[in-house]
C-alpha atoms as a PDB file:
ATOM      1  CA  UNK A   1     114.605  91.242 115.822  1.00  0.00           C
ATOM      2  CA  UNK A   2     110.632  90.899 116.000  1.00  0.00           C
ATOM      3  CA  UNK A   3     109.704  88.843 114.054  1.00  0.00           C
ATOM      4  CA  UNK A   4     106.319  90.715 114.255  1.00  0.00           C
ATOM      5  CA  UNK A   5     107.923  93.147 111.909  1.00  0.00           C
ATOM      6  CA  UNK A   6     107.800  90.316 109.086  1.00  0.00           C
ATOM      7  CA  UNK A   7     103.922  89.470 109.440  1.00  0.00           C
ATOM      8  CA  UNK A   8     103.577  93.199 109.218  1.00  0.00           C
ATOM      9  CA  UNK A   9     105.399  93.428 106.010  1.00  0.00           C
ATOM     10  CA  UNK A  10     104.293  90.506 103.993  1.00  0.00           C
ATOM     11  CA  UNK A  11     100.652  92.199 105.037  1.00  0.00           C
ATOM     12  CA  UNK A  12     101.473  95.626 103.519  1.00  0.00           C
ATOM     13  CA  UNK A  13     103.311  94.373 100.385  1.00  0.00           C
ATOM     14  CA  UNK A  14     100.430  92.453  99.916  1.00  0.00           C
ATOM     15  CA  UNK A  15      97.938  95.135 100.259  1.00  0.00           C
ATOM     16  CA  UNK A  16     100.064  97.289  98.069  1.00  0.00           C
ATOM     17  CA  UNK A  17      99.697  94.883  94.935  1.00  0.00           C
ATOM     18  CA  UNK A  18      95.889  94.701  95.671  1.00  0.00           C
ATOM     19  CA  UNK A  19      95.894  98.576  95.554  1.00  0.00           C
ATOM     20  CA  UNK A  20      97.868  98.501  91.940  1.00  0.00           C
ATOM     21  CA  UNK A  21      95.387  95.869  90.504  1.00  0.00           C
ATOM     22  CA  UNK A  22      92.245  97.932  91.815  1.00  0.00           C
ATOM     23  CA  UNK A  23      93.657 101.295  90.605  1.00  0.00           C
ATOM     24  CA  UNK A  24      94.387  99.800  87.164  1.00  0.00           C
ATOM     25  CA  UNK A  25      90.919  98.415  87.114  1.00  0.00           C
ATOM     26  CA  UNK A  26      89.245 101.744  87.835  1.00  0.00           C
ATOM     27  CA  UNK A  27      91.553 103.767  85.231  1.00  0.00           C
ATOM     28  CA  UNK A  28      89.872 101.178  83.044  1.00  0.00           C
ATOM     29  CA  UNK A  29      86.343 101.515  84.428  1.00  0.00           C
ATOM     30  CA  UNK A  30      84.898 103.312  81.162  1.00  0.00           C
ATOM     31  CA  UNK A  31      87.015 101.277  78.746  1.00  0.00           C
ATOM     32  CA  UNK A  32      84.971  99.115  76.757  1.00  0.00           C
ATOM     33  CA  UNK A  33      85.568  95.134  76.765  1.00  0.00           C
ATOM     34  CA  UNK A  34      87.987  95.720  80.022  1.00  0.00           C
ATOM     35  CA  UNK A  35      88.009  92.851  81.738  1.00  0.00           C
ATOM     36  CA  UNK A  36      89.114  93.291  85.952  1.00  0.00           C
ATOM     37  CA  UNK A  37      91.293  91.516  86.894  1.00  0.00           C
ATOM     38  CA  UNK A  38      92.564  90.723  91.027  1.00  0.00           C
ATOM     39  CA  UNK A  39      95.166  89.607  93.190  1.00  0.00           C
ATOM     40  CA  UNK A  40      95.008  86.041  95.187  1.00  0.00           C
ATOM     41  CA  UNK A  41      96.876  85.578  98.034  1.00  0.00           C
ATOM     42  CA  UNK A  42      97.178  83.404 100.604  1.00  0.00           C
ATOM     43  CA  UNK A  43      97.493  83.584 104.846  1.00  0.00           C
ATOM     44  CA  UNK A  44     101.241  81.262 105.474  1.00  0.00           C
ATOM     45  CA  UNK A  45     101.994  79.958 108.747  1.00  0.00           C
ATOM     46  CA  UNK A  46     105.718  80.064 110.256  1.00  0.00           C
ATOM     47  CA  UNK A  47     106.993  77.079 110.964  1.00  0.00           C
ATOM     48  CA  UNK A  48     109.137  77.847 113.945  1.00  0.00           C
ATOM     49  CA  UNK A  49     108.550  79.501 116.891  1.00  0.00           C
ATOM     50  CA  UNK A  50     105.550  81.103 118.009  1.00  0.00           C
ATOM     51  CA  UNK A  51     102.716  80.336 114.971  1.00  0.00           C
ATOM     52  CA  UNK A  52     102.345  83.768 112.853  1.00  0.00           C
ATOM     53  CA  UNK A  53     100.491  83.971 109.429  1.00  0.00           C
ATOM     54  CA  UNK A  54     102.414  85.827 106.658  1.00  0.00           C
ATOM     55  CA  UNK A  55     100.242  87.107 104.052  1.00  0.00           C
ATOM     56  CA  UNK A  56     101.500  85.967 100.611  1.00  0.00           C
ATOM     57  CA  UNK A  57     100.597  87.446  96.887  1.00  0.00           C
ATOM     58  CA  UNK A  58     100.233  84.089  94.681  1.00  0.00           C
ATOM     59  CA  UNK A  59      99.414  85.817  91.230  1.00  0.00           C
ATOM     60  CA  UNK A  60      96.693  88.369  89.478  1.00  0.00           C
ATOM     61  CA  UNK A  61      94.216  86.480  87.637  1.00  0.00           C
ATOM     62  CA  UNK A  62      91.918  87.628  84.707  1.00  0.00           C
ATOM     63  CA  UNK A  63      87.847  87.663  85.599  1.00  0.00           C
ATOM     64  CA  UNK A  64      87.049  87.076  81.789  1.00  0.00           C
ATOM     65  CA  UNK A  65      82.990  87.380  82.688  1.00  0.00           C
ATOM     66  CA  UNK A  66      79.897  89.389  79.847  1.00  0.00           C
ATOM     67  CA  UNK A  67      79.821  92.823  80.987  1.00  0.00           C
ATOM     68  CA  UNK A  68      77.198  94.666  79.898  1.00  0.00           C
ATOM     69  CA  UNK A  69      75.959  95.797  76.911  1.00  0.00           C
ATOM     70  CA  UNK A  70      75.684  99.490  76.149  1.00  0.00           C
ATOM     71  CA  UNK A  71      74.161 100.711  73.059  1.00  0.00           C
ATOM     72  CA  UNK A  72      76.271 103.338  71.192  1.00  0.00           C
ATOM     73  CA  UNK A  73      74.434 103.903  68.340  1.00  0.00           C
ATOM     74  CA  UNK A  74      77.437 103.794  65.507  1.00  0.00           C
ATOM     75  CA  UNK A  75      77.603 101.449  63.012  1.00  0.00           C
ATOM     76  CA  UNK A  76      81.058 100.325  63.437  1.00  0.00           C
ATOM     77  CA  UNK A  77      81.036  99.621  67.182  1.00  0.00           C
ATOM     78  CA  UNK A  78      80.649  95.889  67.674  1.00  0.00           C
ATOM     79  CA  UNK A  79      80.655  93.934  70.732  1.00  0.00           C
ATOM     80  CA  UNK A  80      80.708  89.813  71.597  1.00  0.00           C
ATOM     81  CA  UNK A  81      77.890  88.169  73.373  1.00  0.00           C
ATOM     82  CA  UNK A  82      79.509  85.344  74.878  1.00  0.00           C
ATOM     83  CA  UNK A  83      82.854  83.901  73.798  1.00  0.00           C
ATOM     84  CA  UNK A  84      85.775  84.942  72.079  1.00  0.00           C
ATOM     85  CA  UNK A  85      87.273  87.696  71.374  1.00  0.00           C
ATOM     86  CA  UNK A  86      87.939  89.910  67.948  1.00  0.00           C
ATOM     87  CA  UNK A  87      91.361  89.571  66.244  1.00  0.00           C
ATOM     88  CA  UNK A  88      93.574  92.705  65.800  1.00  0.00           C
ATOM     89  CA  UNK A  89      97.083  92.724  63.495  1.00  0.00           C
ATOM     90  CA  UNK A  90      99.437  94.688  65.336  1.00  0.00           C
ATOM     91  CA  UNK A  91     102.864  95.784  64.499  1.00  0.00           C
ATOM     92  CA  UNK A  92     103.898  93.218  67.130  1.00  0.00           C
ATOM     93  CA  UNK A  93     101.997  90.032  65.883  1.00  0.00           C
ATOM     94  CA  UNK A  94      97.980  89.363  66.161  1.00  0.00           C
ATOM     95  CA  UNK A  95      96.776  90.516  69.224  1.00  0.00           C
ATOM     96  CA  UNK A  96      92.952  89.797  70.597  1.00  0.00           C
ATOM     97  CA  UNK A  97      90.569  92.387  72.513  1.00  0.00           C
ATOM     98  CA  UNK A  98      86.933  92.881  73.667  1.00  0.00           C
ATOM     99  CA  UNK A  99      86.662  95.904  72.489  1.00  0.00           C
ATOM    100  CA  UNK A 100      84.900  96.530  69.705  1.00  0.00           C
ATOM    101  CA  UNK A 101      85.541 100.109  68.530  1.00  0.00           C
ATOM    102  CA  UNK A 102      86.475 100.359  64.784  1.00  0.00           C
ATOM    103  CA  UNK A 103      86.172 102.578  62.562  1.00  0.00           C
ATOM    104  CA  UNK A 104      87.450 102.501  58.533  1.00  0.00           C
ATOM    105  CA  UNK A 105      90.820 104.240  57.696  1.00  0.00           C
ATOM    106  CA  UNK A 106      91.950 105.976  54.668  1.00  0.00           C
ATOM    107  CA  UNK A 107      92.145 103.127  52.453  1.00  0.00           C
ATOM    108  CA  UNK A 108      89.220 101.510  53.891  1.00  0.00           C
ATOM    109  CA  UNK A 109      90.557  99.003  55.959  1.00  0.00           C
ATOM    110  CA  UNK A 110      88.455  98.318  59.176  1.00  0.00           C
ATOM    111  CA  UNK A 111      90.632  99.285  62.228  1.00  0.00           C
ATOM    112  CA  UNK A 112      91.304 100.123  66.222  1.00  0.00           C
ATOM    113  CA  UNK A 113      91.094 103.474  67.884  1.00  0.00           C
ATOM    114  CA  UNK A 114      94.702 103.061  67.554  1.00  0.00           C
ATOM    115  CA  UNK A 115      94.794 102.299  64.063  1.00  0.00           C
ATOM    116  CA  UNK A 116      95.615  98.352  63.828  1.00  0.00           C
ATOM    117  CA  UNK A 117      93.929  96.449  61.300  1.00  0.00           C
ATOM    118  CA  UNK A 118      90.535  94.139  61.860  1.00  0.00           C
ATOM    119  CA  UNK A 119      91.201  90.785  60.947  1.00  0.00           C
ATOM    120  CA  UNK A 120      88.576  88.496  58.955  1.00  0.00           C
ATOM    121  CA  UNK A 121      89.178  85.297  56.967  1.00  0.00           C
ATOM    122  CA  UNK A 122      91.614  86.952  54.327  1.00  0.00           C
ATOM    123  CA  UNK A 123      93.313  89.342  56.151  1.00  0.00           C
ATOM    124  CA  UNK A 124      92.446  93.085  56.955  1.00  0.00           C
ATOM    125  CA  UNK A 125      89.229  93.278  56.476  1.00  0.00           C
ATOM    126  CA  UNK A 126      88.074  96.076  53.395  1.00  0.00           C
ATOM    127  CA  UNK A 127      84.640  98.331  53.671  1.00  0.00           C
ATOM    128  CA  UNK A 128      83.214 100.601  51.338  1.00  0.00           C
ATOM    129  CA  UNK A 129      82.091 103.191  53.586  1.00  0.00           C
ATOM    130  CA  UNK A 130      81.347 103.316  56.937  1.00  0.00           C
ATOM    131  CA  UNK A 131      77.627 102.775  56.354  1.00  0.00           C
ATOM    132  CA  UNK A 132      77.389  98.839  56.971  1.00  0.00           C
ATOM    133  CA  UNK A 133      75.219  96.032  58.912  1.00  0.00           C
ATOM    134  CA  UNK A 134      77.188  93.227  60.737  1.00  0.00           C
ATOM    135  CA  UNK A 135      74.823  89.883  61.500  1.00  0.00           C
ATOM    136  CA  UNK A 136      75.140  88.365  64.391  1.00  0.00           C
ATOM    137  CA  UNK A 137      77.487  85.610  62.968  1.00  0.00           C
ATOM    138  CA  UNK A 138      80.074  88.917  62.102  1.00  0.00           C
ATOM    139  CA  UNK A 139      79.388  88.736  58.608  1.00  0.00           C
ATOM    140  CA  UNK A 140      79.977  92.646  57.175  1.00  0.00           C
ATOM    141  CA  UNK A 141      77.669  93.992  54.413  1.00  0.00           C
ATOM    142  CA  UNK A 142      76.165  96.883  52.323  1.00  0.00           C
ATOM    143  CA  UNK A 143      73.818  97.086  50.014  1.00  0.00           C
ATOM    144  CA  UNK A 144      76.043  95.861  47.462  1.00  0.00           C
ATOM    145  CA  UNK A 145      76.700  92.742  48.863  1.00  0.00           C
ATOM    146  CA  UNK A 146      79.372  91.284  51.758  1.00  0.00           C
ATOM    147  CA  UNK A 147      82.478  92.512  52.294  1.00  0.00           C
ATOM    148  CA  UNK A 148      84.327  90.282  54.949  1.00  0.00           C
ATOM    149  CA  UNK A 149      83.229  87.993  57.938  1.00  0.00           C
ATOM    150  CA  UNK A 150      85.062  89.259  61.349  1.00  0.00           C
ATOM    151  CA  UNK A 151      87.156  86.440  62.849  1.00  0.00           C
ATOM    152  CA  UNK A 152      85.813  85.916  66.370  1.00  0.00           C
ATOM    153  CA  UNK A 153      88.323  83.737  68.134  1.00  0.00           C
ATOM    154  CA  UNK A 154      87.991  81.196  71.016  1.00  0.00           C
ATOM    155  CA  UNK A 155      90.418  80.335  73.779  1.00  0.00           C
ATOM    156  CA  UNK A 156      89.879  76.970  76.106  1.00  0.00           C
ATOM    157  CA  UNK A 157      91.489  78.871  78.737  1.00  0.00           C
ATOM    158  CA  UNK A 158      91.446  82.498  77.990  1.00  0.00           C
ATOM    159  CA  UNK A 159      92.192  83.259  81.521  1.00  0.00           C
ATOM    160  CA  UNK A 160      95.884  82.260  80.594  1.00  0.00           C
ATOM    161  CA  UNK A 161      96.397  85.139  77.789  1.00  0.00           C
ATOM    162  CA  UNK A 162      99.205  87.548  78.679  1.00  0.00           C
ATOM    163  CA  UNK A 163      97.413  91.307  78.760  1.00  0.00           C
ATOM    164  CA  UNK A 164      98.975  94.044  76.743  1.00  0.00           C
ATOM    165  CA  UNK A 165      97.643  97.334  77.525  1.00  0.00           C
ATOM    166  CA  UNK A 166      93.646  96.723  76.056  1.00  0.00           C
ATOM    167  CA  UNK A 167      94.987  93.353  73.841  1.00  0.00           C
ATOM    168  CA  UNK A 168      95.729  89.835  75.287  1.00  0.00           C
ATOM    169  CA  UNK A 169      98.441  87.937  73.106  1.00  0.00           C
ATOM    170  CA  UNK A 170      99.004  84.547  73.615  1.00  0.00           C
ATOM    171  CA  UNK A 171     101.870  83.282  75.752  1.00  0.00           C
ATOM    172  CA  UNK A 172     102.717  79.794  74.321  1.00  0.00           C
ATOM    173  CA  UNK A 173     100.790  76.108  73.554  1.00  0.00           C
ATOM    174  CA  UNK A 174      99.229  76.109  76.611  1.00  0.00           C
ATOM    175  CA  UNK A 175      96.577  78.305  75.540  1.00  0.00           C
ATOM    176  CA  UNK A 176      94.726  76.441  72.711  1.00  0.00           C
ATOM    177  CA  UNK A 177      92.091  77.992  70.230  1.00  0.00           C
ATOM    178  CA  UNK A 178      88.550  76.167  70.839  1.00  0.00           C
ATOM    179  CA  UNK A 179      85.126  76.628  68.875  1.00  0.00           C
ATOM    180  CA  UNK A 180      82.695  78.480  69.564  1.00  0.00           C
ATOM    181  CA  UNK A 181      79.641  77.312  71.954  1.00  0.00           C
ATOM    182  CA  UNK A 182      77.177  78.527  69.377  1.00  0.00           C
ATOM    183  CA  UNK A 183      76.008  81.195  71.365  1.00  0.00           C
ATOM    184  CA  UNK A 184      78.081  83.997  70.550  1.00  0.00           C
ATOM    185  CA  UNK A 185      77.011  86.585  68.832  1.00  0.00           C
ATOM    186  CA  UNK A 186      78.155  90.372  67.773  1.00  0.00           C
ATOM    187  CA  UNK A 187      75.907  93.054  68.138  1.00  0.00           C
ATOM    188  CA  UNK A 188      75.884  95.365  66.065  1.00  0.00           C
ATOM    189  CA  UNK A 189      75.916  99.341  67.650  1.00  0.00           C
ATOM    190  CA  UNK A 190      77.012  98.517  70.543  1.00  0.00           C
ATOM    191  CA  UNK A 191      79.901  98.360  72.841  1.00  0.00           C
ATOM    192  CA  UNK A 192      80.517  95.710  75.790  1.00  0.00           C
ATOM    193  CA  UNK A 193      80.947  98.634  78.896  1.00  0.00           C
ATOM    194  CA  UNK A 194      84.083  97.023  81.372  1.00  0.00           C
ATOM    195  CA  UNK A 195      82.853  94.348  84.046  1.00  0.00           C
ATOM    196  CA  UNK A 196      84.680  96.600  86.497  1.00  0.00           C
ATOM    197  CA  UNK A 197      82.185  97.454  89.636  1.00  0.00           C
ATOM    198  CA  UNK A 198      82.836 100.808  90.802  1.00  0.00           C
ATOM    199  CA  UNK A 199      81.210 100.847  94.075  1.00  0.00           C
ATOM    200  CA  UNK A 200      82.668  97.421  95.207  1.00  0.00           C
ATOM    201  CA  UNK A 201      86.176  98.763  93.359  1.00  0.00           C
ATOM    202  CA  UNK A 202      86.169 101.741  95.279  1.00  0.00           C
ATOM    203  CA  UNK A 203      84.999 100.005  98.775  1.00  0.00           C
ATOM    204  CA  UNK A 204      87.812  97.789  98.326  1.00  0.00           C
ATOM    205  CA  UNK A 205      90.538  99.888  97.630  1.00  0.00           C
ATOM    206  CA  UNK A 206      89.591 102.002 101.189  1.00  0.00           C
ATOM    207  CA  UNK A 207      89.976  98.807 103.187  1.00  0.00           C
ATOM    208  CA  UNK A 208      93.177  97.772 101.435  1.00  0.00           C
ATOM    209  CA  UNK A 209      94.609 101.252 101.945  1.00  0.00           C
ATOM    210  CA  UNK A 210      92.900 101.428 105.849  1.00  0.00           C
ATOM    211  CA  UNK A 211      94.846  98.034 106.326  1.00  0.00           C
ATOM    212  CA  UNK A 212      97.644  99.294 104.666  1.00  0.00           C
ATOM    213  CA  UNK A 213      98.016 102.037 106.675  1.00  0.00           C
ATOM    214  CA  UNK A 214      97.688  99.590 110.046  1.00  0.00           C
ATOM    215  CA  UNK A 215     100.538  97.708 108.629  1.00  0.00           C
ATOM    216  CA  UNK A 216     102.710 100.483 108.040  1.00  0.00           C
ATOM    217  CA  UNK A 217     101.708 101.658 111.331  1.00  0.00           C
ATOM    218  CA  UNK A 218     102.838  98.381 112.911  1.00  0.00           C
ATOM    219  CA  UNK A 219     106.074  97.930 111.251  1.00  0.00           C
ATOM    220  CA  UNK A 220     107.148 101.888 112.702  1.00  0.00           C
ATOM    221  CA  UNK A 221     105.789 100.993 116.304  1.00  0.00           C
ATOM    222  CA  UNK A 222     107.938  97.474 116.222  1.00  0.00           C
ATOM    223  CA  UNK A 223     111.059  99.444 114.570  1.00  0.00           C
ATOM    224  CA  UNK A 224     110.511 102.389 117.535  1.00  0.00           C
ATOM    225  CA  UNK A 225     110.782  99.098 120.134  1.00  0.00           C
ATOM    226  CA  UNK A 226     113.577  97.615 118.360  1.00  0.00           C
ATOM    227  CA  UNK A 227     115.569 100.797 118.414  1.00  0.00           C
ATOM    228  CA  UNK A 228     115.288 101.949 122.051  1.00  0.00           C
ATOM    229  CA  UNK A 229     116.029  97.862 123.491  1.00  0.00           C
ATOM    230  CA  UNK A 230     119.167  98.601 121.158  1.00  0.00           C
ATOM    231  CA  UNK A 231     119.629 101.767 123.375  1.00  0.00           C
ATOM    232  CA  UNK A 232     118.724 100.646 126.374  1.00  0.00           C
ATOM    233  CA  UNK A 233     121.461  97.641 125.941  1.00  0.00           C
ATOM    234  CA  UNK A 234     123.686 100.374 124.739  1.00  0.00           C
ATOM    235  CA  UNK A 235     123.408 102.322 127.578  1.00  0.00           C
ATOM    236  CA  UNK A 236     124.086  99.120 129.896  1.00  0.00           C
END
């Protein structure tokens, strides 16, 4: 057999996973504290016969880099300048995001859209109404006084967190809490929009799927060669 027909595979499996990470990045496009993420591969040469590069998927990395900040005008939307990330309970363990809608619950506790608990020093955090003002340090208060400091949580390799839907949990002691560099900061009414770029997204996702295409094209040309030299020897 061709061994054409291998190059031509490893390229269109490889352009396949690029297409799943860039569609899962524009799904995400509008979700706030989304953070892209993309495929690295790498061109492998054969080591017999006639040289041919195979194209080989190494692993899908997290770009952990600010997006921007987009003001939203509620008082319970928060988003991180700079590092770390806010810390969610979950009903599978603590959990960490970048996104930074909350709103209060029925018994007052600070939560997700989907309804899992804000965490500050002493657990859940509590608010007395949904009328508050969060300092830049994450310190929650009313005119009564405070009511809880968010815990804003630092990772010397975030990068290496395992992503759960919106959440990152973290996979084992190689990932290490860190301090803070001092220049985080939550802001208060606003929401960090997804570092996703459409337009270079969407410009990449045509090429992978026009290469894609040429690869699939390939592999059917070499199979259509393959299968008449098998007639041809047939018919000898």
């Amino acid at each position: 057999m061709d061994r054409s027909i291998f190059v031509a595979l490893s390229g269109a499996v490889t352009q396949e996973k690029r297409l799943d990470v860039l569609s899962e990045n524009l799904a995400n496009i509008n979700t706030p504290g989304f953070k892209k993420r993309q495929l690295l591969f790498e061109a492998t040469i054969a080591k017999t016969g006639v040289p041919r590069y195979f194209s080989e998927a190494k692993e899908v990395v997290t770009d952990m880099s600010q997006g921007f900040m987009k003001r939203s005008g509620r008082d319970l939307d928060m988003a991180i300048q700079g590092q770390g990330f806010f810390e969610i309970d979950t009903p599978d363990g603590v959990r960490y995001t970048r996104n930074g809608t909350f709103m209060v619950d029925k018994s007052g506790s600070l939560v997700t859209s989907e309804g899992y608990g804000v965490l500050g020093a002493s657990g859940v955090l509590k608010l007395k109404g949904s009328t508050v003002m969060v300092s830049s340090d994450g310190t929650i208060s009313n005119r009564d006084g405070t009511m809880g400091k968010l815990n804003i949580i630092n990772f010397e390799n975030p990068e290496m967190l395992v992503r759960e839907g919106n959440y990152y949990s973290v996979p084992g002691a190689w990932v290490t809490e860190t301090p803070l560099d001092g220049l985080t900061e939550v802001v208060q009414g606003h929401l960090e929009i997804s570092n996703v770029n459409a337009v270079r997204a969407m410009t990449t996702m045509i090429e992978c799927m026009r290469s894609y295409e040429s690869q699939s094209k390939m592999i059917q040309a070499i199979d259509d060669m393959t299968r008449k030299a098998i007639e041809e020897v047939g018919k000898g």
